[in-house]
N, C-alpha and C. Protein backbone atom coordinates (compact mmCIF):
# COMPACT_ATOMS: atom_id res chain seq x y z
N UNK A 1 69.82 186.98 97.24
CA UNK A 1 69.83 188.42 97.04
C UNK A 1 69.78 188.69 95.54
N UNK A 2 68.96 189.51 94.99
CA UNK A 2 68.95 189.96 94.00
C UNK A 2 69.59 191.15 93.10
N UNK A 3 70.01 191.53 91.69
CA UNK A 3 70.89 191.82 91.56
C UNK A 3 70.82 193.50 91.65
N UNK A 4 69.48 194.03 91.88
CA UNK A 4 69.16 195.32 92.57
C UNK A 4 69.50 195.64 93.93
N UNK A 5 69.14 194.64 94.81
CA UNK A 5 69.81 194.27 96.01
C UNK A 5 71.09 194.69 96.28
N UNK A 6 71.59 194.09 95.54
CA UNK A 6 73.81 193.12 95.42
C UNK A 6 74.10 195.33 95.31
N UNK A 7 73.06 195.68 94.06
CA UNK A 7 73.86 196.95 93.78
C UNK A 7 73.69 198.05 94.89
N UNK A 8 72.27 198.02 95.47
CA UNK A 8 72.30 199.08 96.39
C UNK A 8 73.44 198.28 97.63
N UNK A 9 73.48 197.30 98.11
CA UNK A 9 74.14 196.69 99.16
C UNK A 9 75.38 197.49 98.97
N UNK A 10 75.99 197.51 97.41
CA UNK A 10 77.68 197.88 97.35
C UNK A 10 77.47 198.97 97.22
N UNK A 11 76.82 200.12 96.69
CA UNK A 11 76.54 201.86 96.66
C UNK A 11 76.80 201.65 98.07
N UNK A 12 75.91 201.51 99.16
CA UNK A 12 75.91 202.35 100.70
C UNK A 12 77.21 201.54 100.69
N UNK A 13 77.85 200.18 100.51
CA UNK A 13 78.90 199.99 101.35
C UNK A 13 80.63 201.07 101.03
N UNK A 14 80.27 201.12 99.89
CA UNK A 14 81.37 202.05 99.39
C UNK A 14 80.97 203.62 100.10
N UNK A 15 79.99 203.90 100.80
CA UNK A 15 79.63 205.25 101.27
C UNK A 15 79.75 205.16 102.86
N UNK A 16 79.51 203.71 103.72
CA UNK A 16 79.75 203.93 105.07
C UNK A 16 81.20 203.46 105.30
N UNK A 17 81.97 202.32 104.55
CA UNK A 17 83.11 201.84 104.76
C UNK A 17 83.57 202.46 105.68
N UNK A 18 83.84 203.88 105.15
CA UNK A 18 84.90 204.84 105.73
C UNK A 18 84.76 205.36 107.51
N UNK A 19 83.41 205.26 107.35
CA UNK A 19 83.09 205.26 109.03
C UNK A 19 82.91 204.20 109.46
N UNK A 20 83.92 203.19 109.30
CA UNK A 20 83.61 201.83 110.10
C UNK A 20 82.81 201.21 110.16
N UNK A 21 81.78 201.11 109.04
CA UNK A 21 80.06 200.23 108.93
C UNK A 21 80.50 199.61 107.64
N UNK A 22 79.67 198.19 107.82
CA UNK A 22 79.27 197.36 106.35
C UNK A 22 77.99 197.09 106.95
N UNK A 23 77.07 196.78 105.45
CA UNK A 23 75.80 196.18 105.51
C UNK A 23 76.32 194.52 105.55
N UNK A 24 75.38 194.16 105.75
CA UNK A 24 75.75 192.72 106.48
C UNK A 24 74.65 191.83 105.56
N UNK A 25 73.11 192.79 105.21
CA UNK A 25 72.15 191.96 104.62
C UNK A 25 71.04 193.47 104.47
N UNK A 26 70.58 193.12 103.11
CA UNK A 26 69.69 193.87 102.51
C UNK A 26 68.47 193.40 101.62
N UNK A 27 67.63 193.70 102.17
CA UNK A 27 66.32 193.09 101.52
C UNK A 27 65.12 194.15 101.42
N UNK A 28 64.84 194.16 99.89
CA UNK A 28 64.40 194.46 99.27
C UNK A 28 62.83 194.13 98.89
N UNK A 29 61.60 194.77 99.58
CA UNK A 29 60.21 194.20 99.44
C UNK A 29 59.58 195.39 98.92
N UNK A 30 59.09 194.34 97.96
CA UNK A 30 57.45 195.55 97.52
C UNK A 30 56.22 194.71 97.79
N UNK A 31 55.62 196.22 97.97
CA UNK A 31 54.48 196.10 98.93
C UNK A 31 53.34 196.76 97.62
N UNK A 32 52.41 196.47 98.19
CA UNK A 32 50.84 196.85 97.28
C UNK A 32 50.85 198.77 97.81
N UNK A 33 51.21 199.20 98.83
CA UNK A 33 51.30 200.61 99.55
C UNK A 33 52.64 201.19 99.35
N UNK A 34 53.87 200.40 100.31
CA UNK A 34 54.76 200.91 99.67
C UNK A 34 56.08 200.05 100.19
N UNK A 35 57.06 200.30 99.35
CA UNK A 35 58.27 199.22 99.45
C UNK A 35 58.67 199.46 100.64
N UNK A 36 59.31 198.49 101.14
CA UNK A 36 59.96 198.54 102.36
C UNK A 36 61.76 197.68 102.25
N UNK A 37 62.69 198.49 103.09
CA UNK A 37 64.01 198.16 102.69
C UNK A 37 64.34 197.97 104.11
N UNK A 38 64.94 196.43 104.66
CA UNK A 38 65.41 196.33 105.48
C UNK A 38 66.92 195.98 105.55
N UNK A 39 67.67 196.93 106.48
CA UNK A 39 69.15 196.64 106.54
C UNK A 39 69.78 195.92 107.32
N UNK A 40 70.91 195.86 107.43
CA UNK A 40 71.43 195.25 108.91
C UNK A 40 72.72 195.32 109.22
N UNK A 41 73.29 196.52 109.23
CA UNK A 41 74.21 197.12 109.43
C UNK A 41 75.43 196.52 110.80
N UNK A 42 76.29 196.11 110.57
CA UNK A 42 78.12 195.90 111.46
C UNK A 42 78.93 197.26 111.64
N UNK A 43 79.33 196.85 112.43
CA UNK A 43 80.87 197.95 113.12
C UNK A 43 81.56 196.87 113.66
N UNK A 44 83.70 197.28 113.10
CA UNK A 44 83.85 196.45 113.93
C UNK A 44 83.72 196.93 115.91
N UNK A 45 83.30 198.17 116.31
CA UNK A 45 82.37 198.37 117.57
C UNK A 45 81.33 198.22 117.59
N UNK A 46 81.39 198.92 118.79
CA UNK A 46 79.20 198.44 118.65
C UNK A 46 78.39 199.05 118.16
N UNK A 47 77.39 198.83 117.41
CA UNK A 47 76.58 199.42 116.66
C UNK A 47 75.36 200.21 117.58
N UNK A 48 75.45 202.03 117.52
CA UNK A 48 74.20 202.44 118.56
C UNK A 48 73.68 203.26 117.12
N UNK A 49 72.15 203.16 118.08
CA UNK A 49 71.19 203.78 117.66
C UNK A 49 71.41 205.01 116.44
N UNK A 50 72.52 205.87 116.96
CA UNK A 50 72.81 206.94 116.63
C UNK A 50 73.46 206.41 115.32
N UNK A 51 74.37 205.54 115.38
CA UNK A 51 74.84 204.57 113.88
C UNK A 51 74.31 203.90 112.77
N UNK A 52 72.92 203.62 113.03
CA UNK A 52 71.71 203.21 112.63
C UNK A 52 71.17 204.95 111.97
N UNK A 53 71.05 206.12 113.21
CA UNK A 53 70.58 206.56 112.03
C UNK A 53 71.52 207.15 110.86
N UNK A 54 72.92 207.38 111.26
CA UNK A 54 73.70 207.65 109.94
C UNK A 54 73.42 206.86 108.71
N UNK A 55 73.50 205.54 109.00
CA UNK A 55 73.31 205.02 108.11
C UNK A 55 72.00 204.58 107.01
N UNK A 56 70.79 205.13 107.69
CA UNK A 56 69.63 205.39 107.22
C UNK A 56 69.60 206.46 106.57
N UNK A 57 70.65 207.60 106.86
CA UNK A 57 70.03 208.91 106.18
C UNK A 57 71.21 208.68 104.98
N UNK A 58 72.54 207.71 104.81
CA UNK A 58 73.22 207.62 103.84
C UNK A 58 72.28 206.73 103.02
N UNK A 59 71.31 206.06 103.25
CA UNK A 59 70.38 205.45 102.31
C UNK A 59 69.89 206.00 101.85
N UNK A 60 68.70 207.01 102.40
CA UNK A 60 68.04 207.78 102.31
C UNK A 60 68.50 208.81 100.83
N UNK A 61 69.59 209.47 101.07
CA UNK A 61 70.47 210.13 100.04
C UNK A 61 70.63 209.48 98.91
N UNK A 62 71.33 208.14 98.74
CA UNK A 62 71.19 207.54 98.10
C UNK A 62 69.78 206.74 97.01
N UNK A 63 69.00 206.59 97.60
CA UNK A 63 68.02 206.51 97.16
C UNK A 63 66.85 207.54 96.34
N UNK A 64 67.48 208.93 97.18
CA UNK A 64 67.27 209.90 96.53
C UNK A 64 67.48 210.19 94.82
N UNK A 65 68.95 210.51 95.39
CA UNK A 65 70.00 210.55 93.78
C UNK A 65 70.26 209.76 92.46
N UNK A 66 70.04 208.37 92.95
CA UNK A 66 70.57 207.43 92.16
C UNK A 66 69.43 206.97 91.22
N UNK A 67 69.41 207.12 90.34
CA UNK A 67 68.18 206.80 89.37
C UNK A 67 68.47 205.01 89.11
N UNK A 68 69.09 204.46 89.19
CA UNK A 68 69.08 202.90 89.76
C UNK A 68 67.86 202.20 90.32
N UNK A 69 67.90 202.74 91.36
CA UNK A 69 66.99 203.06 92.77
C UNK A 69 65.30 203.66 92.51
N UNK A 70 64.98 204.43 91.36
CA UNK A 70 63.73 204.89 91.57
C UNK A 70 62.60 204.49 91.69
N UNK A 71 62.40 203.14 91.84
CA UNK A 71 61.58 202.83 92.16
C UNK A 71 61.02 202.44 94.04
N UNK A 72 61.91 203.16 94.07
CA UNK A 72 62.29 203.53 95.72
C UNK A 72 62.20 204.51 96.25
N UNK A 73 61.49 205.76 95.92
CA UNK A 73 61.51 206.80 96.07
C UNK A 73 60.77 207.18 97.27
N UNK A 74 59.24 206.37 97.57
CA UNK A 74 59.08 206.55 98.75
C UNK A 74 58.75 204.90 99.10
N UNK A 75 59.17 204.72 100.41
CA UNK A 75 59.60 203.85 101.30
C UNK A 75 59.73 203.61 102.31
N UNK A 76 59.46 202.26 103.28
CA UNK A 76 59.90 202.70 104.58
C UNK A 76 61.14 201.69 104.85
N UNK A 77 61.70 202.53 105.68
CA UNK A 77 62.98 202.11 105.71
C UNK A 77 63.36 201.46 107.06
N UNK A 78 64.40 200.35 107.28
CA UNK A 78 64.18 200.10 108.97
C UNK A 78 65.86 198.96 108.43
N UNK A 79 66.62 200.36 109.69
CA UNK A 79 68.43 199.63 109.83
C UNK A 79 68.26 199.42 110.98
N UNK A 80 68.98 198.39 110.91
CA UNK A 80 69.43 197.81 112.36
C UNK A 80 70.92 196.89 112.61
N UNK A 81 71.08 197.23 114.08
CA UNK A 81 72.55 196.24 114.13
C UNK A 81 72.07 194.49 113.92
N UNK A 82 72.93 194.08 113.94
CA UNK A 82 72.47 192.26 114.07
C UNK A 82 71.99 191.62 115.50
N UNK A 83 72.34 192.18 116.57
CA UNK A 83 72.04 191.85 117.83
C UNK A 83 72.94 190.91 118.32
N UNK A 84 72.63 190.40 119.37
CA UNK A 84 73.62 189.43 120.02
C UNK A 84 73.29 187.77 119.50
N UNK A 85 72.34 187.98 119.72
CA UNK A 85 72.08 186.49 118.78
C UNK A 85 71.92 186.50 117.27
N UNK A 86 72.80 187.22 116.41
CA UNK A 86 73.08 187.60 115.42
C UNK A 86 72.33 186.32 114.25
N UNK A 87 72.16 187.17 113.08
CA UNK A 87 72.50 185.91 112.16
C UNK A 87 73.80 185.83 111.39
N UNK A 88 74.51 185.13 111.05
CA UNK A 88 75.50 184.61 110.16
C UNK A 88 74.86 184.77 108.43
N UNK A 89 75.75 184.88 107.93
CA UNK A 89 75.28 185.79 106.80
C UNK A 89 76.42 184.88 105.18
N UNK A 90 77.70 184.83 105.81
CA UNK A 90 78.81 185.22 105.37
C UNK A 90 79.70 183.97 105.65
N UNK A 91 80.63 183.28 104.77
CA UNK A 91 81.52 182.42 105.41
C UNK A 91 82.61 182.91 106.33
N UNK A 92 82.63 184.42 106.18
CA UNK A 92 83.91 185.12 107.22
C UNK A 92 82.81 185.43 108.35
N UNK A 93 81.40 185.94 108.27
CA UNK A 93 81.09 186.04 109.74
C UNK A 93 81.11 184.28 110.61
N UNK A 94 81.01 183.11 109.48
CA UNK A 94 81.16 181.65 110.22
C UNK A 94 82.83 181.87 110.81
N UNK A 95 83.58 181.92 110.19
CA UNK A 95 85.53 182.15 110.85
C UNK A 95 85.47 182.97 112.16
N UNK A 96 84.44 184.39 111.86
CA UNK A 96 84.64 185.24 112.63
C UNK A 96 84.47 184.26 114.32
N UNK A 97 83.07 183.81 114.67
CA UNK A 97 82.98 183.32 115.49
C UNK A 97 82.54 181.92 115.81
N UNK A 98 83.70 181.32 115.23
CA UNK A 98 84.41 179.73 115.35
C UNK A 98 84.31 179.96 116.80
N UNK A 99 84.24 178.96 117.44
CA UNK A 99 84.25 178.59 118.87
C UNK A 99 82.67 178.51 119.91
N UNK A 100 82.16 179.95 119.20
CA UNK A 100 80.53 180.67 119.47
C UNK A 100 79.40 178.87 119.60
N UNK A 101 78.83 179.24 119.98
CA UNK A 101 77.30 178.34 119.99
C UNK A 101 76.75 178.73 119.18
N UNK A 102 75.74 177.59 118.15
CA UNK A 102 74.73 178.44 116.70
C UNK A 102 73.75 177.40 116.85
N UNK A 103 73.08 178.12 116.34
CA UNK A 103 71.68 177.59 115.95
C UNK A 103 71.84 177.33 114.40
N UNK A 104 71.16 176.45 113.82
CA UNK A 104 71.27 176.29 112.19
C UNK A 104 70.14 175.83 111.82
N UNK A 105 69.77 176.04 110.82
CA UNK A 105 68.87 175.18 109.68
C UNK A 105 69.36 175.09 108.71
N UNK A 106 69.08 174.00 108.14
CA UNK A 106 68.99 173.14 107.01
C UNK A 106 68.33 173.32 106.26
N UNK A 107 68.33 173.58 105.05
CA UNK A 107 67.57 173.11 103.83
C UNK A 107 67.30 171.94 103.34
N UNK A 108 68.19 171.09 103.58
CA UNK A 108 67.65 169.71 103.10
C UNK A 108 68.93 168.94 104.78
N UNK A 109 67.62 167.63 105.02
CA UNK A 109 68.21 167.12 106.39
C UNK A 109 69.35 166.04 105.62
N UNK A 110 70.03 166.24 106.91
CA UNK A 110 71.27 165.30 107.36
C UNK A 110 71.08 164.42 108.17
N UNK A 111 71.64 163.77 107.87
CA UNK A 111 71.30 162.36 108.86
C UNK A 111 69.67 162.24 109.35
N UNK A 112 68.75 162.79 108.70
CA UNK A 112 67.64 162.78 109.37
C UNK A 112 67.53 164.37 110.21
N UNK A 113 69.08 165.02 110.41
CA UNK A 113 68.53 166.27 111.36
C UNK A 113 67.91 167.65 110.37
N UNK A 114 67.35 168.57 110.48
CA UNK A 114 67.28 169.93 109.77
C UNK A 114 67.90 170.84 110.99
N UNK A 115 67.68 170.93 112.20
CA UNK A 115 67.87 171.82 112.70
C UNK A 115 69.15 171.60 114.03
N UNK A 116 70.41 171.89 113.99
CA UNK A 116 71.16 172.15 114.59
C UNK A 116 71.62 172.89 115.82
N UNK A 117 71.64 172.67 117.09
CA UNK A 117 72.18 173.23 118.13
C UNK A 117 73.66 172.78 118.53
N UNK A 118 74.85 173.76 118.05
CA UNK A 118 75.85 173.09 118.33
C UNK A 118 77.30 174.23 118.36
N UNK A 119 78.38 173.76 118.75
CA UNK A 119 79.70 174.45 118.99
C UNK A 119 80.18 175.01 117.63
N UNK A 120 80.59 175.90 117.09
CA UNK A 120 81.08 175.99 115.69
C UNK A 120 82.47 175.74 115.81
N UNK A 121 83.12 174.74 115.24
CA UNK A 121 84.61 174.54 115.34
C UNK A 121 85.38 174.42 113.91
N UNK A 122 85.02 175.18 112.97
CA UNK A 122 85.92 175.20 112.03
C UNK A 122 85.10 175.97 110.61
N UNK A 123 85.57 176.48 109.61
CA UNK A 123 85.06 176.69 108.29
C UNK A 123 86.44 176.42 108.01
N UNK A 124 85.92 175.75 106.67
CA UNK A 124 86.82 175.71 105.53
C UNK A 124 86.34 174.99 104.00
N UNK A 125 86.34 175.92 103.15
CA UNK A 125 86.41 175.69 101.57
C UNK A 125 84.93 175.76 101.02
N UNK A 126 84.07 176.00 101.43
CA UNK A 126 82.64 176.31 101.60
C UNK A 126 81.67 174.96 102.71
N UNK A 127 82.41 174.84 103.80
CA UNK A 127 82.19 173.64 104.83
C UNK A 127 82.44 174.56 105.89
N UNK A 128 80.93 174.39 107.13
CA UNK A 128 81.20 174.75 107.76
C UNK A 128 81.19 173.52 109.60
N UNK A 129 81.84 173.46 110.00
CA UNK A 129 81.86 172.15 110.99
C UNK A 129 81.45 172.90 112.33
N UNK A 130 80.63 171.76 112.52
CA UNK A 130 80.09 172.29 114.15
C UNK A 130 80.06 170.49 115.33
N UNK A 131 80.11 171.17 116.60
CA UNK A 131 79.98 169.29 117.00
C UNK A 131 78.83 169.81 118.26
N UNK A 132 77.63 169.03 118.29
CA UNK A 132 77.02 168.74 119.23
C UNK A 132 76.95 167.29 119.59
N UNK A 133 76.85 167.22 121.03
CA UNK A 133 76.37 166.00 121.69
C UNK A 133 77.15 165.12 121.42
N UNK A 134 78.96 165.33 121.39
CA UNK A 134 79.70 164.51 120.93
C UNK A 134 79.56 163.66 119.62
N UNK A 135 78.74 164.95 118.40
CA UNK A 135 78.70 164.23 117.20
C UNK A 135 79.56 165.59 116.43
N UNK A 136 79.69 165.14 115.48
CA UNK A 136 80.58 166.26 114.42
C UNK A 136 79.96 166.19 113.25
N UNK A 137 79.38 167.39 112.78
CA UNK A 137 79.12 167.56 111.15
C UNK A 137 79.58 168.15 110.70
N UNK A 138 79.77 167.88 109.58
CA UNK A 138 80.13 168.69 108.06
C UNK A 138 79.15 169.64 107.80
N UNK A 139 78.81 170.58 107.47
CA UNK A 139 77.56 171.24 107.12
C UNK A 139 78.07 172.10 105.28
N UNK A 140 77.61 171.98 104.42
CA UNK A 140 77.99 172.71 103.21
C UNK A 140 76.99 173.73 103.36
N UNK A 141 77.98 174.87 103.11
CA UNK A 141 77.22 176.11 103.41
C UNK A 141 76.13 176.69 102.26
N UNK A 142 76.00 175.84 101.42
CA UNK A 142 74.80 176.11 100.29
C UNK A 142 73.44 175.50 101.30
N UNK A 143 73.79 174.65 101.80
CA UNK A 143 72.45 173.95 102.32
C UNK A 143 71.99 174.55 103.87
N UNK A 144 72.59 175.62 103.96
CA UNK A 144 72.32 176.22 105.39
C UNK A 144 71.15 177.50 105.01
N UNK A 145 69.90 177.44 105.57
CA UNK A 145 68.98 178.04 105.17
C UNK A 145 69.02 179.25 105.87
N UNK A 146 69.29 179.18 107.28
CA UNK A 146 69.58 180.12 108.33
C UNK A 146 69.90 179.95 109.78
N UNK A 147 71.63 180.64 110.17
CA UNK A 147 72.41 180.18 111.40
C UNK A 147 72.43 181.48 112.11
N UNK A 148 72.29 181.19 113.55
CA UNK A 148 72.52 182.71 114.19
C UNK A 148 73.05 181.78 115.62
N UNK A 149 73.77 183.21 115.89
CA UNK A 149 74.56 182.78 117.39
C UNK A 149 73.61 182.59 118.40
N UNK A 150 74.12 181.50 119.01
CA UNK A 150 73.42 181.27 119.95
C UNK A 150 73.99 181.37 121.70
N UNK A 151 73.89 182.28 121.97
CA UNK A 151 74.45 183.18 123.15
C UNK A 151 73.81 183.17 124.20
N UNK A 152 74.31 182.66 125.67
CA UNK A 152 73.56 182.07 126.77
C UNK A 152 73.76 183.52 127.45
N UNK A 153 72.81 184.25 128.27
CA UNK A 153 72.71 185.48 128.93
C UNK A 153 73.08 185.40 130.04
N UNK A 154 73.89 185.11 130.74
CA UNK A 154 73.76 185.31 132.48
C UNK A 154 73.42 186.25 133.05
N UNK A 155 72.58 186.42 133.69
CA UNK A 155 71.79 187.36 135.08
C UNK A 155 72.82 187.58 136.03
């Protein structure tokens, strides 16, 4: 994340806090037509539609006002909750759901693996531990490229 990024991320978070929302992940693209800002907005409830658009039009405002920001003036914009098969973002969203099933990648392989299907059973100290197939890894959370829950649906 970049440090235009980091600042709009903490503007809206200091503006939704109060109604029970954090941004979770913000990314920042320019385009040859026009920039585009994608969010990804938490509650600790559930995140509806209607929460999504509050929090688009507190962007929106923001982006307006803040001369930070002007090169943002017009844009398209697109919030959303994380979904059920979320991504992990955060060493507290890894704590949050210790126990959960994840999917992972690697940036650089382990033992030969990059890509991970496994139980999450622990974070601690920037380590995050998961065990599949009666194996256990260590995973350092610098080298995790991208983890999301991995959540079985029953019908």
């Amino acid at each position: 994340m970049n440090e235009l990024e980091k600042k709009l991320m903490s503007t809206i978070n200091n503006l939704v806090l109060k109604k029970d929302f954090f941004v979770l992940n913000l990314k920042l693209r320019q385009s040859k037509s026009t920039p585009n800002i994608s969010v990804i907005v938490d509650s600790s409830k559930t995140v509806s539609v209607d929460d999504c658009a509050y929090v688009s039009n507190v962007i929106n405002d923001v982006l307006k006002v803040d001369e930070k920001f002007s090169d943002y003036k017009d844009f398209a914009l697109e919030v959303s909750s994380p979904g059920i098969n979320r991504e992990l973002f955060t060493l507290s969203d890894y704590k949050k759901y210790v126990g959960e099933k994840v999917q992972i990648k690697l940036k650089k392989s382990l033992n030969g693996v990059k890509n991970i299907k496994a139980k999450l059973i622990g974070v601690d100290d920037g380590f995050i531990e998961v065990s599949s197939r009666n194996e256990t890894y260590t995973l350092e959370f610098d080298n995790i490229k991208k983890a999301n829950l991995n959540i079985d649906i029953k019908v």
